[in-house]
Protein backbone atom coordinates (compact mmCIF):
# COMPACT_ATOMS: atom_id res chain seq x y z
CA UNK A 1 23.61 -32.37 10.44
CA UNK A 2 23.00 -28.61 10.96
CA UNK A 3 23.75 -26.34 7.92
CA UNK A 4 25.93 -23.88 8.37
CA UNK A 5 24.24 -21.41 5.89
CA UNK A 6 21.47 -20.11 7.50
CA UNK A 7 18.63 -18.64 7.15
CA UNK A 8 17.82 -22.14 4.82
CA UNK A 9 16.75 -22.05 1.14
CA UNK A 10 13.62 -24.20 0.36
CA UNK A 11 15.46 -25.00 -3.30
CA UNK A 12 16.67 -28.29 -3.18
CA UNK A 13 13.80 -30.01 -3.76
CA UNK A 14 12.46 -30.81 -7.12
CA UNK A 15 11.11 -27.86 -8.53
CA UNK A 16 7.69 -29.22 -9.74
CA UNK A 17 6.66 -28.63 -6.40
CA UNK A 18 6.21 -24.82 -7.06
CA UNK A 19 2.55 -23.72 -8.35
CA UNK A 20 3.64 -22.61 -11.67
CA UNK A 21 2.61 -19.55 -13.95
CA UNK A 22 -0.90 -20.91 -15.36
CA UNK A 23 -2.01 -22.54 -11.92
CA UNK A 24 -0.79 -19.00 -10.20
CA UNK A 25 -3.11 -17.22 -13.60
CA UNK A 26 -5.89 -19.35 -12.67
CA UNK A 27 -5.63 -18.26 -8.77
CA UNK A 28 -5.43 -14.56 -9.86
CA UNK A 29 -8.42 -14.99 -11.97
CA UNK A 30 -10.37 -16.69 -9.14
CA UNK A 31 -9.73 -14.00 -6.63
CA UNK A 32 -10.61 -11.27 -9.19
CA UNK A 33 -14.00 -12.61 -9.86
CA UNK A 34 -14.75 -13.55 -6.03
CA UNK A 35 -14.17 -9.87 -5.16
CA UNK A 36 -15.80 -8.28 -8.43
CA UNK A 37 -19.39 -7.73 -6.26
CA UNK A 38 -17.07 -5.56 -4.24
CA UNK A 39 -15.24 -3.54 -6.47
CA UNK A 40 -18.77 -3.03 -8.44
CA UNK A 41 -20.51 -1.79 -5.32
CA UNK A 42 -17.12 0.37 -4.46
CA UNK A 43 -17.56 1.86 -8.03
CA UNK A 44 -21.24 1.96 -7.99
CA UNK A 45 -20.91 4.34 -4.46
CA UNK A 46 -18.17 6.65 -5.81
CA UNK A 47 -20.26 7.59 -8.96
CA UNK A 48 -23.41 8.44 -6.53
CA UNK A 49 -20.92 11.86 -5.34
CA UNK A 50 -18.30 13.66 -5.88
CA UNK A 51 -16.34 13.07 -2.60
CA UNK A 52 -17.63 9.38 -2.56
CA UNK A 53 -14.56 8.11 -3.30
CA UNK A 54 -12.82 9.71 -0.12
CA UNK A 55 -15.62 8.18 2.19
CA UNK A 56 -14.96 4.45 0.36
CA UNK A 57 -10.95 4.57 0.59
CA UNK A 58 -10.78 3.58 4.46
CA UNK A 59 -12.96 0.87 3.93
CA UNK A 60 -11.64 -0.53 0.68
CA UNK A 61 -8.28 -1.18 2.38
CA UNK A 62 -9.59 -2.91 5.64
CA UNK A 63 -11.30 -5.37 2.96
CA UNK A 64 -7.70 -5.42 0.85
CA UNK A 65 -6.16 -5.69 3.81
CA UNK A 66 -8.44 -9.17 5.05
CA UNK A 67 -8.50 -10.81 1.65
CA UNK A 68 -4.96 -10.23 0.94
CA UNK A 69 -2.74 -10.24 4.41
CA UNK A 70 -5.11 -11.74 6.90
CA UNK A 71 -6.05 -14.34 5.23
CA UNK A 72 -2.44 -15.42 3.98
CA UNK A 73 -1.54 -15.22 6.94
CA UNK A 74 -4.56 -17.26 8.12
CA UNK A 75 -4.47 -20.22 5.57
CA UNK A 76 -1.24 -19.42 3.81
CA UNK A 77 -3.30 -18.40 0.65
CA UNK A 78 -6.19 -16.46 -0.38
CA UNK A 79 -9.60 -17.90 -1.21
CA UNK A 80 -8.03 -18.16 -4.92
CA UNK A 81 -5.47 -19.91 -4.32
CA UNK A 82 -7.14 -22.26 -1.86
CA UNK A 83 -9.63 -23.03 -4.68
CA UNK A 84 -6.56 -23.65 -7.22
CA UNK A 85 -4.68 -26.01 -4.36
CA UNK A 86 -1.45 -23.80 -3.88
CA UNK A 87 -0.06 -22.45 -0.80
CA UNK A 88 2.57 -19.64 0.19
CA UNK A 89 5.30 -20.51 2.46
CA UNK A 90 8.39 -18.91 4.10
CA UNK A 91 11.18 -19.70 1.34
CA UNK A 92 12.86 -21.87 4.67
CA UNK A 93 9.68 -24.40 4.33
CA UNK A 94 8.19 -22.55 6.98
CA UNK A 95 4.07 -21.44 7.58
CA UNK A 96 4.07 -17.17 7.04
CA UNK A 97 4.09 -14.39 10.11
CA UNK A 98 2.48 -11.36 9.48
CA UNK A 99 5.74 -9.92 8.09
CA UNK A 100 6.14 -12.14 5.25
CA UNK A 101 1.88 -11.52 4.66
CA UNK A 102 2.30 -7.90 4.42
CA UNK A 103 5.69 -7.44 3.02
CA UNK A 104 4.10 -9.43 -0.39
CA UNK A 105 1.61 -6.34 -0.57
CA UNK A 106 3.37 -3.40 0.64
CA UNK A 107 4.41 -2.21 -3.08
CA UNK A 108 1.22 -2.49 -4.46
CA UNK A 109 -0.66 -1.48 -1.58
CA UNK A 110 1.76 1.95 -1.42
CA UNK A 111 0.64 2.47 -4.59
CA UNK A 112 -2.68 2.16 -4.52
CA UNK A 113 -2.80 4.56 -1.79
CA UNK A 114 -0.91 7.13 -3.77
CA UNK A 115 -3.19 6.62 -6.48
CA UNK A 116 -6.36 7.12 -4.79
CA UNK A 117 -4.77 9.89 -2.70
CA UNK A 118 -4.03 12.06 -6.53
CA UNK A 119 -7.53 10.92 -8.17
CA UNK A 120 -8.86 12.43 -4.74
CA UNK A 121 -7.77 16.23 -5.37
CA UNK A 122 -9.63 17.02 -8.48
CA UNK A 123 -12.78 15.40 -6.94
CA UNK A 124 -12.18 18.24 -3.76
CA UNK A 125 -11.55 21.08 -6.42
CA UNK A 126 -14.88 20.18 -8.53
CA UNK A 127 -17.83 21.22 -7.58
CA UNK A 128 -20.88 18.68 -6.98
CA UNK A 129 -23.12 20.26 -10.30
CA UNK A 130 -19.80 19.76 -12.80
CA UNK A 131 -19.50 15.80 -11.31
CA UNK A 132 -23.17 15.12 -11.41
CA UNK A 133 -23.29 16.53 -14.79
CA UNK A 134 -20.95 13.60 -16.23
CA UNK A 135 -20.84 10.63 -17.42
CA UNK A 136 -18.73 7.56 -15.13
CA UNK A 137 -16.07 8.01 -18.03
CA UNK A 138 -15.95 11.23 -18.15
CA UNK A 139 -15.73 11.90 -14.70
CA UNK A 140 -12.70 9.20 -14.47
CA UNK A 141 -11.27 10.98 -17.94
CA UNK A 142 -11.67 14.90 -15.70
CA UNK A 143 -10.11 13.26 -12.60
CA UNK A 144 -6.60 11.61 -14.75
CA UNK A 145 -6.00 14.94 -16.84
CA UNK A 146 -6.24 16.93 -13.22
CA UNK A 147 -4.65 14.67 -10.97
CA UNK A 148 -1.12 16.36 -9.68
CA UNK A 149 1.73 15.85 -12.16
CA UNK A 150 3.25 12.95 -9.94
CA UNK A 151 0.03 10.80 -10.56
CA UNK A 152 1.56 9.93 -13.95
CA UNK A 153 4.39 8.69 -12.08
CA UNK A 154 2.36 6.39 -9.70
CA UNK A 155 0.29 5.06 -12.99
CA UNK A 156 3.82 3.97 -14.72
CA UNK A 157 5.17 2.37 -11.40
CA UNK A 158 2.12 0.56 -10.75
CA UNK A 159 2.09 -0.99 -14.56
CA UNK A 160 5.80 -1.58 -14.56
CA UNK A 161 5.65 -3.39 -11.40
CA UNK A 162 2.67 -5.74 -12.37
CA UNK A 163 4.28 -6.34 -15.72
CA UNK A 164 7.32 -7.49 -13.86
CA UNK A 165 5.80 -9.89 -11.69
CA UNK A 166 4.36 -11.75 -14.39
CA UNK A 167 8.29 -12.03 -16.49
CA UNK A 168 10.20 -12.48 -13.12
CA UNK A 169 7.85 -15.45 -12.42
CA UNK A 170 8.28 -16.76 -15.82
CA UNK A 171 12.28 -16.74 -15.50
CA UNK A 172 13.13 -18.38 -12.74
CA UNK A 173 13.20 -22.20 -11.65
CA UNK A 174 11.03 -21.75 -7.95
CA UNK A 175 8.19 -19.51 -9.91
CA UNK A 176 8.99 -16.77 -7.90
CA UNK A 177 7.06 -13.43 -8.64
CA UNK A 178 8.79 -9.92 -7.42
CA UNK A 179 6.75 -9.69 -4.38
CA UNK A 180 7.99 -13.44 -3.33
CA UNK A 181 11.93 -11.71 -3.03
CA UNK A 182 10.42 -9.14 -1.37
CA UNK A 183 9.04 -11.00 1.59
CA UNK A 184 11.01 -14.48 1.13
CA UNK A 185 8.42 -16.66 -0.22
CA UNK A 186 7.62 -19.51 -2.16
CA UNK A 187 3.84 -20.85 -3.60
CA UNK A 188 3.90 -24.52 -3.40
CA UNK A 189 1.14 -26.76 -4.78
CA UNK A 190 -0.83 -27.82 -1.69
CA UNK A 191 -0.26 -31.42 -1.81
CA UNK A 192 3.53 -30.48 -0.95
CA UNK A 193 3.47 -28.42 2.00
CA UNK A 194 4.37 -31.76 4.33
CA UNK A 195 7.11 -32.67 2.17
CA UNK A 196 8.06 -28.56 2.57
CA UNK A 197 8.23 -28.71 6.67
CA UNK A 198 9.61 -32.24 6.91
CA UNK A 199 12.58 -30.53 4.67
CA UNK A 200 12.73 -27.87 7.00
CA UNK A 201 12.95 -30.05 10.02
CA UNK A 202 15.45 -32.26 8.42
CA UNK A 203 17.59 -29.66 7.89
CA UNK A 204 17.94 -28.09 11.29
């Protein structure tokens, strides 16, 4: 029989088939160290001139954007999470669109943006003798103290929202993070996405 509440909840199955908080840790963890050899070479560019950093932005995003939408939206996970054995899924049971991939980033990827946009005005205001003349840390030090006012701002939302995730997904039954409300998703352990669709299909 049809429900009548619609769009469908993927909750009434037992809830061990969510990936929980250590085996969605362990993912995290994977991911960082997989993309480390970029982020070192991203680094390792910016600190070779002053207006490095604005020539690496456009293509640090194209890679965020592959490794975090396109590929969810590809496989349902990230290489991470493939390696751990967990899966994201429309909260319905469902496989992801490209509006459930990209709504799970937006937030973070805002303010990343934001982020690199205020860290990018002292670097245009100094001149290439006072950045070559520095040290990594005190470059990164010179860039924080005269980033615009508002880059505080970004630095706070940024930490509150990551801090969040984390307690949200420790609170609730489905192991929901923040960014899983946001786009109406679920991680499932991978073993389970069958069970997930044949759920869905029952229920239409």
């Amino acid at each position: 029989m049809k429900s009548e509440i619609l769009p469908m909840e993927f909750s009434e199955l037992d809830e061990k088939i969510y990936a929980g908080f250590w085996r969605r840790f362990g993912a995290f963890w994977v991911d960082f160290f997989i993309v480390i050899p970029v982020s070192i070479g991203i680094v390792y560019i910016n600190n070779l001139g002053r207006l490095n950093l604005l020539y690496t932005l456009f293509p640090s995003y194209v890679f965020f954007f592959i490794y975090h939408i396109y590929f969810v939206k590809l496989w349902g996970a990230t290489p991470g999470k493939i390696i751990t054995k967990i899966k994201i899924i429309r909260s319905d049971g469902l496989s992801l669109g490209w509006k459930e991939a990209f709504l799970r980033h937006i937030i973070q990827f805002v303010l990343g943006i934001l982020a690199a946009i205020a860290l990018s005005i002292p670097l245009i205001n100094m001149t290439d003798v006072e950045f070559s003349s520095m040290s990594f840390m005190e470059q990164q030090r010179l860039m924080i103290q005269l980033a615009p006012f508002w880059y505080k701002f970004v630095h706070w939302s940024n930490n509150i929202w990551i801090w969040s995730e984390f307690i949200v997904l420790l609170i609730n039954k489905r192991k929901r993070a923040l960014h899983d409300y946001v786009a109406g998703t679920v991680v499932i352990k991978k073993k389970h996405e069958n069970l997930a669709e044949q759920w869905y299909l029952k229920n239409q």
